[in-house]
C-alpha atoms as a PDB file:
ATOM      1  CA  UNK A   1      23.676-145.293 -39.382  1.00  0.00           C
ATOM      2  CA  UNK A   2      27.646-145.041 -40.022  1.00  0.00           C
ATOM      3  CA  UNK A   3      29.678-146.926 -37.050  1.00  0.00           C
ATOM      4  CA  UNK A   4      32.598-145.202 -35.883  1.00  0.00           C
ATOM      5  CA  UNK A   5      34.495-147.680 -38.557  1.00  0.00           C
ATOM      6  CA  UNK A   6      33.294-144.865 -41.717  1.00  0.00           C
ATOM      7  CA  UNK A   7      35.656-141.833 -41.467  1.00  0.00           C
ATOM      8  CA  UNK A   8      34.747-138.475 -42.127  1.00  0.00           C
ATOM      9  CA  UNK A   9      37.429-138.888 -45.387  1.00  0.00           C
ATOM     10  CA  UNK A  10      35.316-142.054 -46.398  1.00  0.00           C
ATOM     11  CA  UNK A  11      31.795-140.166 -46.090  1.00  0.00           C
ATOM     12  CA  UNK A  12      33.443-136.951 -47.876  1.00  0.00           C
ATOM     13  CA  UNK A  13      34.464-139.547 -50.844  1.00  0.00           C
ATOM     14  CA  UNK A  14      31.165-141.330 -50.984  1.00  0.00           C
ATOM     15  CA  UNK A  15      29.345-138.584 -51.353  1.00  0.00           C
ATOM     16  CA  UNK A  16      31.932-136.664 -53.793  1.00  0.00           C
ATOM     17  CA  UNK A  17      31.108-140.369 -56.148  1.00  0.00           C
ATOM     18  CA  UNK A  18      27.260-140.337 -55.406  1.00  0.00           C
ATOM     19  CA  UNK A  19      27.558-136.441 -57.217  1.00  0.00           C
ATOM     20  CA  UNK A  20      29.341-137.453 -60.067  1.00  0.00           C
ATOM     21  CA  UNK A  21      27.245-140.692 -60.456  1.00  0.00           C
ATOM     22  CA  UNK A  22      24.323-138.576 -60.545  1.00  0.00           C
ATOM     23  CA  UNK A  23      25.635-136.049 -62.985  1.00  0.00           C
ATOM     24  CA  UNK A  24      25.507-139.346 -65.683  1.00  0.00           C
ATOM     25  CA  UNK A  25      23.264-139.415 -68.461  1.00  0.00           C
ATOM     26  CA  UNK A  26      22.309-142.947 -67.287  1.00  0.00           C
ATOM     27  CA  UNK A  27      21.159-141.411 -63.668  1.00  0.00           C
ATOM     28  CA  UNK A  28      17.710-143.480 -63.189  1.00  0.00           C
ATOM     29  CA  UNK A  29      15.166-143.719 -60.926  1.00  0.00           C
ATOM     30  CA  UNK A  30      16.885-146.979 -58.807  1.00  0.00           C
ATOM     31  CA  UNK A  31      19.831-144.712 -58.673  1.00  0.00           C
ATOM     32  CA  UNK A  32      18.154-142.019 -56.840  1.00  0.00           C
ATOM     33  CA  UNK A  33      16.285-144.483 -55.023  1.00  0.00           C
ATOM     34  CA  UNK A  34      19.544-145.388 -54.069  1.00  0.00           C
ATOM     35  CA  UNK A  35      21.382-142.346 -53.448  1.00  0.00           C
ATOM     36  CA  UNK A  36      18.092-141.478 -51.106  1.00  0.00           C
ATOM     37  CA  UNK A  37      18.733-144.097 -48.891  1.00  0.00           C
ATOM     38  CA  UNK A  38      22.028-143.399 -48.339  1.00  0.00           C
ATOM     39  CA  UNK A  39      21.637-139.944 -47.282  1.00  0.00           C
ATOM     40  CA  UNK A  40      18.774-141.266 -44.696  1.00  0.00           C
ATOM     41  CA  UNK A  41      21.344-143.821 -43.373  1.00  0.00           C
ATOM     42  CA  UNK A  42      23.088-140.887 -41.358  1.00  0.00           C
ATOM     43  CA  UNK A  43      22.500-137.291 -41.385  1.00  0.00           C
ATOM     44  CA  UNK A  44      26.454-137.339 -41.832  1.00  0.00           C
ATOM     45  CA  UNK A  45      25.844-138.851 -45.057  1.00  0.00           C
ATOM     46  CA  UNK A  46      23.242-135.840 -46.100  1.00  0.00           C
ATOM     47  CA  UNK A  47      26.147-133.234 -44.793  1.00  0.00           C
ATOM     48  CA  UNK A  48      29.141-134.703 -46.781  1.00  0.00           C
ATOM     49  CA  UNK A  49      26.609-133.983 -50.094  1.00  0.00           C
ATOM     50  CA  UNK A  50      24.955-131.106 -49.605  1.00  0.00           C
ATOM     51  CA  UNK A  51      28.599-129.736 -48.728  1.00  0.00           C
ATOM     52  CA  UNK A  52      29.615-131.007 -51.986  1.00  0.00           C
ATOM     53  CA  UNK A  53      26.471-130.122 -53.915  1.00  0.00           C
ATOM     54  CA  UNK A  54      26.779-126.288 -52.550  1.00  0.00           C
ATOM     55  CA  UNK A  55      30.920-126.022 -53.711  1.00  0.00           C
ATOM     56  CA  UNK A  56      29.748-127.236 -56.912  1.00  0.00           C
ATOM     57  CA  UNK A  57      27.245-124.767 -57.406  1.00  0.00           C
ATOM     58  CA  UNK A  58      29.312-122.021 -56.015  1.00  0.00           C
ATOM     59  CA  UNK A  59      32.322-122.985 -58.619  1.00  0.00           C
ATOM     60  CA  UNK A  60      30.166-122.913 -61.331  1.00  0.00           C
ATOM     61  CA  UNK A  61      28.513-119.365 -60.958  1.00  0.00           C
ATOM     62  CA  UNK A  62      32.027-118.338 -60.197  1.00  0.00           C
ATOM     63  CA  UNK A  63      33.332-119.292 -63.537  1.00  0.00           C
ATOM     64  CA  UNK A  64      30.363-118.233 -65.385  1.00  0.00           C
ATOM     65  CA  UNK A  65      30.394-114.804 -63.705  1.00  0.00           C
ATOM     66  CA  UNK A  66      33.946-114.332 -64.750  1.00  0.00           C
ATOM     67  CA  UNK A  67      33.735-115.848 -68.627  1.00  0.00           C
ATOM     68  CA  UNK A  68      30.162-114.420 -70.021  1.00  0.00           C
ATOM     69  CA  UNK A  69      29.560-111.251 -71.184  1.00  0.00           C
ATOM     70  CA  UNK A  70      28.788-108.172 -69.434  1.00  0.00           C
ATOM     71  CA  UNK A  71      25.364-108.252 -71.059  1.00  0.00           C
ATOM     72  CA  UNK A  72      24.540-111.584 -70.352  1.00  0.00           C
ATOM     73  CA  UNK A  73      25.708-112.385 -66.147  1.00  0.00           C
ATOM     74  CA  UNK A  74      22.276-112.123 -65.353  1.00  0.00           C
ATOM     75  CA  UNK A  75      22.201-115.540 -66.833  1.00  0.00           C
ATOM     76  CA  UNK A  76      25.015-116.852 -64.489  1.00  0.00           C
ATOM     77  CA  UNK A  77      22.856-117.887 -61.200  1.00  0.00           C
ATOM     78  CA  UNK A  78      21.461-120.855 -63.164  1.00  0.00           C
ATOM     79  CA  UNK A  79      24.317-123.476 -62.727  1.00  0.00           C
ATOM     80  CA  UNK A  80      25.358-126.255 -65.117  1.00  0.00           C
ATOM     81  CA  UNK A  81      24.390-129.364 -64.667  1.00  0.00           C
ATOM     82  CA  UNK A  82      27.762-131.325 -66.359  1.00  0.00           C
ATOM     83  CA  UNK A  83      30.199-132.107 -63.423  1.00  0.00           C
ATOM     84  CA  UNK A  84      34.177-131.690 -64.534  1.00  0.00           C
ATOM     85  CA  UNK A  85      36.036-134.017 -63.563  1.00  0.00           C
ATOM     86  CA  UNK A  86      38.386-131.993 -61.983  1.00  0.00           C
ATOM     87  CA  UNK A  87      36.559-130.790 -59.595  1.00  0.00           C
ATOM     88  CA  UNK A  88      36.062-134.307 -57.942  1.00  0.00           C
ATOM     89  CA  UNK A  89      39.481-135.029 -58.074  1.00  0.00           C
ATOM     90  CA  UNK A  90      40.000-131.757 -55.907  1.00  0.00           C
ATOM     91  CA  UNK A  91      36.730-133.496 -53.481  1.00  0.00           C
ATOM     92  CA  UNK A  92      38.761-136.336 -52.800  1.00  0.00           C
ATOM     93  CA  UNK A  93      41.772-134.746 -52.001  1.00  0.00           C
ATOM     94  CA  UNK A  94      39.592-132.447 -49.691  1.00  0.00           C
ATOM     95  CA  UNK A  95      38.082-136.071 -48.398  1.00  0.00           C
ATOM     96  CA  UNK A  96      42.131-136.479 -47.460  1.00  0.00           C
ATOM     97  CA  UNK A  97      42.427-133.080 -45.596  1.00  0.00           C
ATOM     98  CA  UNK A  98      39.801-134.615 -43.269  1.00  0.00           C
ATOM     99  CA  UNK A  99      41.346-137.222 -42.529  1.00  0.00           C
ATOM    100  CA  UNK A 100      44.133-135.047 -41.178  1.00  0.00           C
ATOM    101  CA  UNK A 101      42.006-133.269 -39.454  1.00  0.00           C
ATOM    102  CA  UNK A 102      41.097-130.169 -41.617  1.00  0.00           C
ATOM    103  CA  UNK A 103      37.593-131.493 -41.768  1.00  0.00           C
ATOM    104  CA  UNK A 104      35.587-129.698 -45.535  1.00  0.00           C
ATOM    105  CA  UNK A 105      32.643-127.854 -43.327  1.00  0.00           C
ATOM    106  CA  UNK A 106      34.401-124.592 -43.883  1.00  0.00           C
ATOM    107  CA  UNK A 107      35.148-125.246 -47.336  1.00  0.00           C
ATOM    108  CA  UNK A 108      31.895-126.121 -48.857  1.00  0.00           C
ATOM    109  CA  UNK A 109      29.197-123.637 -47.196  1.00  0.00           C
ATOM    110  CA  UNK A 110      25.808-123.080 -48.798  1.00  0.00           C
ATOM    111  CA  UNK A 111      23.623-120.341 -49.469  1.00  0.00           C
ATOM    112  CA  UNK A 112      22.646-119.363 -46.228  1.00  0.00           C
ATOM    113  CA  UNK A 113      21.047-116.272 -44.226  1.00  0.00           C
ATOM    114  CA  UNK A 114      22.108-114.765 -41.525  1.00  0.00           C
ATOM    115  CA  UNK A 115      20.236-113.402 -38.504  1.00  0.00           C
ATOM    116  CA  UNK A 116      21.996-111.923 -35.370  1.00  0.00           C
ATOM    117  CA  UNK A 117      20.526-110.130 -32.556  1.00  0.00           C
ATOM    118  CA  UNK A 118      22.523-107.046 -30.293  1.00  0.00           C
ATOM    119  CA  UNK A 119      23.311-107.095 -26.597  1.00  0.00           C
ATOM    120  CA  UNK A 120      19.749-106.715 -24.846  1.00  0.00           C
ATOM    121  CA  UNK A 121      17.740-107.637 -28.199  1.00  0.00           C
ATOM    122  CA  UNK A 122      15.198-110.459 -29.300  1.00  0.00           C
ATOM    123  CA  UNK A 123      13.930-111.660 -32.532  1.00  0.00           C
ATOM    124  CA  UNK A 124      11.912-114.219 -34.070  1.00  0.00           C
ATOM    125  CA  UNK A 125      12.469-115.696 -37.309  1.00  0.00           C
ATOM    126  CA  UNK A 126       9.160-117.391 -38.884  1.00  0.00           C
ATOM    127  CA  UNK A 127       9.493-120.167 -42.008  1.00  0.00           C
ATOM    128  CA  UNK A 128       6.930-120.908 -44.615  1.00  0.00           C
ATOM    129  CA  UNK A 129       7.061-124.525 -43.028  1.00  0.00           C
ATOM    130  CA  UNK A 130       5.484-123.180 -39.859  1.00  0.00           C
ATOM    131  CA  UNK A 131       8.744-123.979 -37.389  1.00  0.00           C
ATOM    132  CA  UNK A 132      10.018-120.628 -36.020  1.00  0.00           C
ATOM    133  CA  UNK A 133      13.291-119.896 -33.869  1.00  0.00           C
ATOM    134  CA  UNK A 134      13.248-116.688 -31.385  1.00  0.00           C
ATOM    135  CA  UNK A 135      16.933-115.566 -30.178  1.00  0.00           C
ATOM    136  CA  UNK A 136      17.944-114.133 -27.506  1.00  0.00           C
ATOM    137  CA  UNK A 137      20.232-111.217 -26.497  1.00  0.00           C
ATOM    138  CA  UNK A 138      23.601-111.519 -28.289  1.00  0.00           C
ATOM    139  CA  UNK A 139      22.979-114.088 -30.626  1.00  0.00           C
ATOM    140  CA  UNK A 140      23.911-115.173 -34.303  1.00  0.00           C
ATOM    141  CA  UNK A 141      23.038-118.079 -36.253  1.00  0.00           C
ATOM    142  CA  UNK A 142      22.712-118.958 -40.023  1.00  0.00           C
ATOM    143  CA  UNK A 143      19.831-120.475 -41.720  1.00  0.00           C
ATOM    144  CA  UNK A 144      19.820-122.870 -44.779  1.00  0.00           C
ATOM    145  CA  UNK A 145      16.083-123.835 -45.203  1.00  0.00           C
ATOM    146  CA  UNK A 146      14.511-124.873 -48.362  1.00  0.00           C
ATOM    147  CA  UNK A 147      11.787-127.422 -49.930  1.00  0.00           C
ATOM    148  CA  UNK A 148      14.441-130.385 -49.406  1.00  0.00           C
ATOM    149  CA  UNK A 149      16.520-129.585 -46.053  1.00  0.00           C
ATOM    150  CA  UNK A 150      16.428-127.834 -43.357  1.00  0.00           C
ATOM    151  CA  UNK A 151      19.474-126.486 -41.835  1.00  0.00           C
ATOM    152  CA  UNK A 152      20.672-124.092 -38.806  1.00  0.00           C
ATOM    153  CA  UNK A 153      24.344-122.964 -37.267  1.00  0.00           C
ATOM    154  CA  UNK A 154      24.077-121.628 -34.122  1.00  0.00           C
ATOM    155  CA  UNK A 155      27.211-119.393 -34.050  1.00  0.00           C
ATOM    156  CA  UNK A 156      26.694-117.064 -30.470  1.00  0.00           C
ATOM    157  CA  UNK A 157      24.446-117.163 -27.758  1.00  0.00           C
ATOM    158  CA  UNK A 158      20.875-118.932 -27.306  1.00  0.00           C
ATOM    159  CA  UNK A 159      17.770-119.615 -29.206  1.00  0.00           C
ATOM    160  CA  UNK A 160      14.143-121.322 -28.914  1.00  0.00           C
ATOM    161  CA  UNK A 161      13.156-123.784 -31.367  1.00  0.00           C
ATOM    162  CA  UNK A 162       9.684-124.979 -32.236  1.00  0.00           C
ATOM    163  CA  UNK A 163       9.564-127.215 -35.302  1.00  0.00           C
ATOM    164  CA  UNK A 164       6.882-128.504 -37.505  1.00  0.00           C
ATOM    165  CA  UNK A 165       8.386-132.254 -37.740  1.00  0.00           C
ATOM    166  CA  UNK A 166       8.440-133.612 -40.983  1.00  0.00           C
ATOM    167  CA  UNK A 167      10.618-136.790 -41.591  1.00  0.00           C
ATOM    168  CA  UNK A 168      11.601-136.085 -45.147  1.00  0.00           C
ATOM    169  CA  UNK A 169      13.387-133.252 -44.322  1.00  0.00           C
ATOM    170  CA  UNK A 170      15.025-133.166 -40.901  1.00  0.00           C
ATOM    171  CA  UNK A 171      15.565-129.741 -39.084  1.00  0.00           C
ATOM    172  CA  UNK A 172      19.210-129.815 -37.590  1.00  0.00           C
ATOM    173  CA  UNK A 173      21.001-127.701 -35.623  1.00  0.00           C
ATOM    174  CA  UNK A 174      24.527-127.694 -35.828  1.00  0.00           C
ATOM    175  CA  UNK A 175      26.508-126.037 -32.854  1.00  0.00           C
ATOM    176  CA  UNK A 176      30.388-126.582 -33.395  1.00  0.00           C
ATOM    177  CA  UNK A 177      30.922-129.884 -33.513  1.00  0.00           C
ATOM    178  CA  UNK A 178      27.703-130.800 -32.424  1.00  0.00           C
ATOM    179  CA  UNK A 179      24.230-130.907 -33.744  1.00  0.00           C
ATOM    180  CA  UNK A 180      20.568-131.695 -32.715  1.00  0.00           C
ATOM    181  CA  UNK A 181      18.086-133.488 -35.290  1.00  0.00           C
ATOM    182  CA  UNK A 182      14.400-131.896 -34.335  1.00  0.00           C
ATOM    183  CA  UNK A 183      12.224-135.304 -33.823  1.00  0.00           C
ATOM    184  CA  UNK A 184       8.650-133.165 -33.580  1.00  0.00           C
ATOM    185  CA  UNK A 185      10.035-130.893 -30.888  1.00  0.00           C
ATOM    186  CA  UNK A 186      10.163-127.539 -28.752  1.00  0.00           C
ATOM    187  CA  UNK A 187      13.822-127.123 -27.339  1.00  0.00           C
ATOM    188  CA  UNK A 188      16.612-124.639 -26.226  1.00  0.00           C
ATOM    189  CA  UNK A 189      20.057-124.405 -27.279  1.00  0.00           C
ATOM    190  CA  UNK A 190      22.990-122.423 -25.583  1.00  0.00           C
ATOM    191  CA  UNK A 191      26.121-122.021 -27.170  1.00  0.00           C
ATOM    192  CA  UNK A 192      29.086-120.785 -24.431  1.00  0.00           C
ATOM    193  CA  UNK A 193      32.461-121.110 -24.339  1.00  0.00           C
ATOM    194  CA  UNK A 194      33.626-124.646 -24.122  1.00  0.00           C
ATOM    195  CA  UNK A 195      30.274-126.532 -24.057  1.00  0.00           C
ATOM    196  CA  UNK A 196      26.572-126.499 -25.054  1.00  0.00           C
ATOM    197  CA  UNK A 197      23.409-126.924 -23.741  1.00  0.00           C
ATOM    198  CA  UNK A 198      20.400-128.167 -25.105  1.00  0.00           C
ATOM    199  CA  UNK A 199      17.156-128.322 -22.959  1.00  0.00           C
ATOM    200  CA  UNK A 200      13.466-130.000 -24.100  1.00  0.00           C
ATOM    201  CA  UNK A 201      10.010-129.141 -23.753  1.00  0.00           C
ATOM    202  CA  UNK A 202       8.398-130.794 -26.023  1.00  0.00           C
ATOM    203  CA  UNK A 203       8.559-133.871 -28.247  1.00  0.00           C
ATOM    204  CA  UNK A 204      12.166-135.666 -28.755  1.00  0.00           C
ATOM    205  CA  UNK A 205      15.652-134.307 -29.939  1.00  0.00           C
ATOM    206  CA  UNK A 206      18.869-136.378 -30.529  1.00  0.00           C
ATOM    207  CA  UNK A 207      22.082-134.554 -29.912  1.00  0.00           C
ATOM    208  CA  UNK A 208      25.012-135.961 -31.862  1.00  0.00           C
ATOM    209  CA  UNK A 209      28.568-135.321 -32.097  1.00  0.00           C
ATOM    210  CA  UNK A 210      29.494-134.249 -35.736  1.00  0.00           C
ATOM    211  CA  UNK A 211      32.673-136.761 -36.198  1.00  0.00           C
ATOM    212  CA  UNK A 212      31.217-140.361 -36.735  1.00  0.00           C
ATOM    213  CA  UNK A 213      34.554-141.070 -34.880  1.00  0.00           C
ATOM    214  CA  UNK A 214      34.116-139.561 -31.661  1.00  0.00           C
ATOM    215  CA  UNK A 215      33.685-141.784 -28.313  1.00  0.00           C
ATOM    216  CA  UNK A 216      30.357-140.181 -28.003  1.00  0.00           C
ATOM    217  CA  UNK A 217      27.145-141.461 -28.564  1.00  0.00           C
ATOM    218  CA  UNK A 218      24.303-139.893 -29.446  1.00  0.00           C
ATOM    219  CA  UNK A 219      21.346-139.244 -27.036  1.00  0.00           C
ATOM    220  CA  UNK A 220      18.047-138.818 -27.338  1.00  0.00           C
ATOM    221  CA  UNK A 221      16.506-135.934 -25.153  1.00  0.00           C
ATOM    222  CA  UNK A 222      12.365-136.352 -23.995  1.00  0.00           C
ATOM    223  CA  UNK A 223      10.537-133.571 -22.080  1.00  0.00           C
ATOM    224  CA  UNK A 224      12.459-131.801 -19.080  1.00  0.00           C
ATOM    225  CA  UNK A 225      15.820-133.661 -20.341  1.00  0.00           C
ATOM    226  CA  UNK A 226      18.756-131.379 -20.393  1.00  0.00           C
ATOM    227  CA  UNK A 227      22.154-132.214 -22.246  1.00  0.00           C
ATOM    228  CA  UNK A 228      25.572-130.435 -21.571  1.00  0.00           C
ATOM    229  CA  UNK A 229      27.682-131.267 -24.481  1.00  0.00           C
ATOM    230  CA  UNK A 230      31.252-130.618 -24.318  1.00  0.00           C
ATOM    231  CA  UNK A 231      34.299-131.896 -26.466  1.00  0.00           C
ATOM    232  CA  UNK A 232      34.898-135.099 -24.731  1.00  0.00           C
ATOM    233  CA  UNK A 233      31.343-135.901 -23.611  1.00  0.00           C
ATOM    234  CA  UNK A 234      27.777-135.457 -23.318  1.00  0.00           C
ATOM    235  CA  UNK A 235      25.621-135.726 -20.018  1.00  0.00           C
ATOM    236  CA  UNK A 236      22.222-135.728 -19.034  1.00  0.00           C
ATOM    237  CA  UNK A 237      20.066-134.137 -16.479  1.00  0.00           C
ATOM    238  CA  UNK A 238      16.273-133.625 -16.016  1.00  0.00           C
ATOM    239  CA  UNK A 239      14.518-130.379 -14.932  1.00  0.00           C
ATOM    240  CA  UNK A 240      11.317-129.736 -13.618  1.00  0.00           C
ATOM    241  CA  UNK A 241       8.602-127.576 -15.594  1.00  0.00           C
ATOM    242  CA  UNK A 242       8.641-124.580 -13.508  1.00  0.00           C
ATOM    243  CA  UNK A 243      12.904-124.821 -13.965  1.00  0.00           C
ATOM    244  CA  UNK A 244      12.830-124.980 -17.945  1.00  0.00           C
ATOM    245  CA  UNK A 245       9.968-122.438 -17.809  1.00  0.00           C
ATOM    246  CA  UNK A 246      12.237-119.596 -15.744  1.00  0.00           C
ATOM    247  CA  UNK A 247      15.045-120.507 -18.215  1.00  0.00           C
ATOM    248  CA  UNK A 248      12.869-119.208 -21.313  1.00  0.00           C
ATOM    249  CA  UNK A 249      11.869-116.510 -19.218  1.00  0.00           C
ATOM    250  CA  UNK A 250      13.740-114.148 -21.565  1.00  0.00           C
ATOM    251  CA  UNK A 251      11.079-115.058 -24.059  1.00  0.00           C
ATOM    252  CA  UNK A 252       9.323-112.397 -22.168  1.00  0.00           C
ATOM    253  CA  UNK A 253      12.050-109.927 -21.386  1.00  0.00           C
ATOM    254  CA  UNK A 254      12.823-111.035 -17.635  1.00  0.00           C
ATOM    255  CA  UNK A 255      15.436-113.143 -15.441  1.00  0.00           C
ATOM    256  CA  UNK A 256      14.776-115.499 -13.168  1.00  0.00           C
ATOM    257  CA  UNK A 257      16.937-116.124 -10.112  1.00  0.00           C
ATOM    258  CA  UNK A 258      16.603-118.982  -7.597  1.00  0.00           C
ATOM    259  CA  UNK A 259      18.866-120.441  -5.360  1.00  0.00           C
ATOM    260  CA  UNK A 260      21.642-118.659  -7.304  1.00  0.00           C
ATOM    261  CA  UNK A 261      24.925-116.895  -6.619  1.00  0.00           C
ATOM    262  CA  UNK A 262      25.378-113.410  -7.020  1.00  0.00           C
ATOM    263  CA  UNK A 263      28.342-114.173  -8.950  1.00  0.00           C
ATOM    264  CA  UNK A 264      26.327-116.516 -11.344  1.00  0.00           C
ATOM    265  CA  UNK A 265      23.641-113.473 -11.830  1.00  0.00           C
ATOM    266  CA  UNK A 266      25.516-110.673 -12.585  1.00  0.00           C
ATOM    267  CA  UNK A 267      26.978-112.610 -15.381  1.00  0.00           C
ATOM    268  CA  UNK A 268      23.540-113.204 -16.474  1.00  0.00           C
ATOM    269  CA  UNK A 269      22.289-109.874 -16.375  1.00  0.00           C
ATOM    270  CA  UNK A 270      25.506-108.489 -18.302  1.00  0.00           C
ATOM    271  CA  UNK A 271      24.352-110.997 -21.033  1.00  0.00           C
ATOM    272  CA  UNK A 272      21.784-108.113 -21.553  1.00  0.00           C
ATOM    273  CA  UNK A 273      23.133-105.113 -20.735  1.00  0.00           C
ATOM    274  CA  UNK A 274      26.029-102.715 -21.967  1.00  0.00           C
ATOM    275  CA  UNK A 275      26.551-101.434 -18.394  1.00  0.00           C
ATOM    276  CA  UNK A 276      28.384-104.630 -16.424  1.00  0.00           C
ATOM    277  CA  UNK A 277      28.032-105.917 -13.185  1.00  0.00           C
ATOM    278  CA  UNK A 278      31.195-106.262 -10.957  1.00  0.00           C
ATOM    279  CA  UNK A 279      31.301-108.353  -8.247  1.00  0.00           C
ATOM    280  CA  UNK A 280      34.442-107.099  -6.837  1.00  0.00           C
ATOM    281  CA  UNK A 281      34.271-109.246  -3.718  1.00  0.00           C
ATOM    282  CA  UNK A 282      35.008-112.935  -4.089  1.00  0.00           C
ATOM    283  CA  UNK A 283      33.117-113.457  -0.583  1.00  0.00           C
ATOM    284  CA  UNK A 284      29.911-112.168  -1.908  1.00  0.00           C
ATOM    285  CA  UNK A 285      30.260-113.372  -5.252  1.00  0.00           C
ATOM    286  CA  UNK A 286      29.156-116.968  -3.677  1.00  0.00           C
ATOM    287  CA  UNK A 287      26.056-115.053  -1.249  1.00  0.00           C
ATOM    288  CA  UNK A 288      22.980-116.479  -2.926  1.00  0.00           C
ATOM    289  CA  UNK A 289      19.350-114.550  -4.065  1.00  0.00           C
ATOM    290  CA  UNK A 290      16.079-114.948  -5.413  1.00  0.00           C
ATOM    291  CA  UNK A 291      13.593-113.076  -7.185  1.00  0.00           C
ATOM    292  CA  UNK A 292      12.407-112.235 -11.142  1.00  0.00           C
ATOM    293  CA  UNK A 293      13.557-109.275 -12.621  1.00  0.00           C
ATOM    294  CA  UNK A 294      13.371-107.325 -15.833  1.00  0.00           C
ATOM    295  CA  UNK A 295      16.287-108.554 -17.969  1.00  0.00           C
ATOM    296  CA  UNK A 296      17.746-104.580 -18.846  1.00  0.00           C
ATOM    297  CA  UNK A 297      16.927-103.319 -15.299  1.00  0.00           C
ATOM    298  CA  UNK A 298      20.377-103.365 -13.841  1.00  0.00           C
ATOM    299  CA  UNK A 299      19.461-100.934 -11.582  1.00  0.00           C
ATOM    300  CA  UNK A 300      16.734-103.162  -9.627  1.00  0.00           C
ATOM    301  CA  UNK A 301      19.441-105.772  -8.777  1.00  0.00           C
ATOM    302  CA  UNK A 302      21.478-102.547  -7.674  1.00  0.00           C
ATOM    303  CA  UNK A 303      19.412-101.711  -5.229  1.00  0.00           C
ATOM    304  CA  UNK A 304      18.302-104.942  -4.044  1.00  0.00           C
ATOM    305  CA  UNK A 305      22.299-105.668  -3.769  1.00  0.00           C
ATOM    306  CA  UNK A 306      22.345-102.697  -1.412  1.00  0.00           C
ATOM    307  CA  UNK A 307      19.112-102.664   0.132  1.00  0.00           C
ATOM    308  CA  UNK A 308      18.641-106.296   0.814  1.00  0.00           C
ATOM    309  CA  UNK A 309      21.983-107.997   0.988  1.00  0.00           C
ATOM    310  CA  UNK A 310      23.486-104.561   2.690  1.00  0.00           C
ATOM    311  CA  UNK A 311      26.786-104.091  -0.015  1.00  0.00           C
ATOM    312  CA  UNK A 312      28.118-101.232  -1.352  1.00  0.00           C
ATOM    313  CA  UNK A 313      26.691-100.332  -4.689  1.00  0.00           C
ATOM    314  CA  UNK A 314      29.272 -98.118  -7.159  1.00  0.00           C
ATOM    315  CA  UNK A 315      28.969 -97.113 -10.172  1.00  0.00           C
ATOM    316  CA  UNK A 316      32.169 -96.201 -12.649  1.00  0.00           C
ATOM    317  CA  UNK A 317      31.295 -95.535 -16.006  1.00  0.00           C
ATOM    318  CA  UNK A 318      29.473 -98.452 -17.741  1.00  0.00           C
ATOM    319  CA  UNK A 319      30.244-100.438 -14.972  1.00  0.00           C
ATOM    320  CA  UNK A 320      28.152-101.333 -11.614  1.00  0.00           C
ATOM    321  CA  UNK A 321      31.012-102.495  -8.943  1.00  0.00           C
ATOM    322  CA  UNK A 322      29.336-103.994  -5.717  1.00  0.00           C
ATOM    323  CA  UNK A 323      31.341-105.034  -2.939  1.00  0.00           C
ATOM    324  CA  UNK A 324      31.102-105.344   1.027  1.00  0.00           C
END
């Protein structure tokens, strides 16, 4: 694997003269042998190309959309295979931007699908592979999966992984400047402001920072582990079954609540819902409850505010205000 000595301008070069080096008539079979091995060194390595690969591709059906004939762009999705030199002169300079800090992942996207879910909606999207991700309320993430890689930005909110490990193509999971690499796994991943959180059932997961630089190493998650990842660091804790298990509760459409705040609750159950919970009170916003409740049915943990806890239950539009 890269040490924190390779910059992200060094891997973005390397990989910009692996492409043209391939693009040779001389290209053998040592040379992809090669290549191979240096995109298994560090899944860095494999990012820096397939960024690079996907411009390329991109530039081309670009040009050829805008120089053939009307009659003939149907022709235009099948790329060219001869590399101009130009275009790794503009790679490197790219490379440079990195270095500065205007890292190429927004440059160079691939083809990729997108798949979002609404406030209060679930989906689950299956691959030929067999691995298949469910998301939860409020969620968007992108999807780059193919016969050679396997690829996923988590953009919002939360999803459920479970991944048919195979080693020659790695399923990652990129979340900001994070990502997890799927080791034969079942895991979670929540994307919120300012941090991330990655929790396993099954198998093993390494969680990575994305800059080979950063003070952070990587860690490998087993069953009940669960990682907060945040800019500056990455911690670990571990959870019992019955903990993870009322986390993916909204797998099944309900919440689970134990030991926790009122404040802390309402925020989940807005996560849901287009009518809001207000805690008005910062007193009661620390009183703590228990109990499992459909995820949309604001209204139970209405009435259990008022009926149980004895606070005054409002409601003002789309919004539920409880105070004392």
């Amino acid at each position: 694997m890269n040490g924190p000595s390779i910059s992200a301008s060094e891997t973005e070069a390397r990989a910009a003269r692996w492409l043209a080096a391939r693009d040779r008539d001389d290209w053998s079979g040592e040379d992809q042998t090669a290549l191979d091995a240096w995109l298994d060194e560090d899944i860095l390595n494999s990012v820096a190309y397939w960024r690079l690969e996907a411009a390329w591709t991109h530039t081309e059906r670009l040009t050829a959309l805008r120089s053939a004939p009307a009659s003939r762009r149907e022709d235009a999705h099948a790329p060219k295979r001869r590399l101009r030199p130009w275009f790794f002169a503009a790679a490197a300079a790219l490379a440079g931007f990195a270095a500065l800090g205007f890292g190429t992942k927004y440059l160079f996207q691939p083809s990729i699908r997108s798949y979002a879910t609404a406030i209060g909606e679930r989906e689950t999207i299956r691959f030929a592979d067999g691995s298949q991700i469910e998301l939860n309320t409020d969620t968007s993430l992108r999807a780059d999966v193919s016969a050679s890689h396997r690829r996923i930005w988590l953009d919002k909110g939360e999803a459920f992984f479970q991944v048919q490990h195979n080693a020659q193509r790695p399923f990652v999971v990129i979340v900001g400047e994070h990502y997890v690499t799927d080791l034969g796994t079942k895991f979670r991943v929540r994307r919120d402001p300012g941090h991330l959180e990655v929790a396993l059932l099954e198998g093993r997961a390494e969680l990575a920072a994305s800059d080979p630089a950063a003070a952070q190493k990587p860690v490998v998650l087993l069953p009940g582990d669960i990682a907060i990842a945040t800019a500056k660091a990455i911690s670990l804790t571990k959870a019992t079954t019955k903990a993870l298990s009322n986390e993916l509760a909204w797998r099944h459409g309900m919440v689970v609540f134990n030991n926790t705040t009122l404040a802390e609750a309402a925020s989940e159950f807005n996560r849901y819902n287009r009518e809001k919970i207000v805690i008005a009170d910062p007193k009661i916003a620390r009183n703590t409850i228990y109990g499992t409740f459909q995820a949309e049915n604001v209204s139970a943990f209405a009435r259990l505010a008022h009926e149980v806890l004895g606070l005054r239950v409002e409601r003002r539009g789309d919004e539920i205000v409880i105070s004392r």
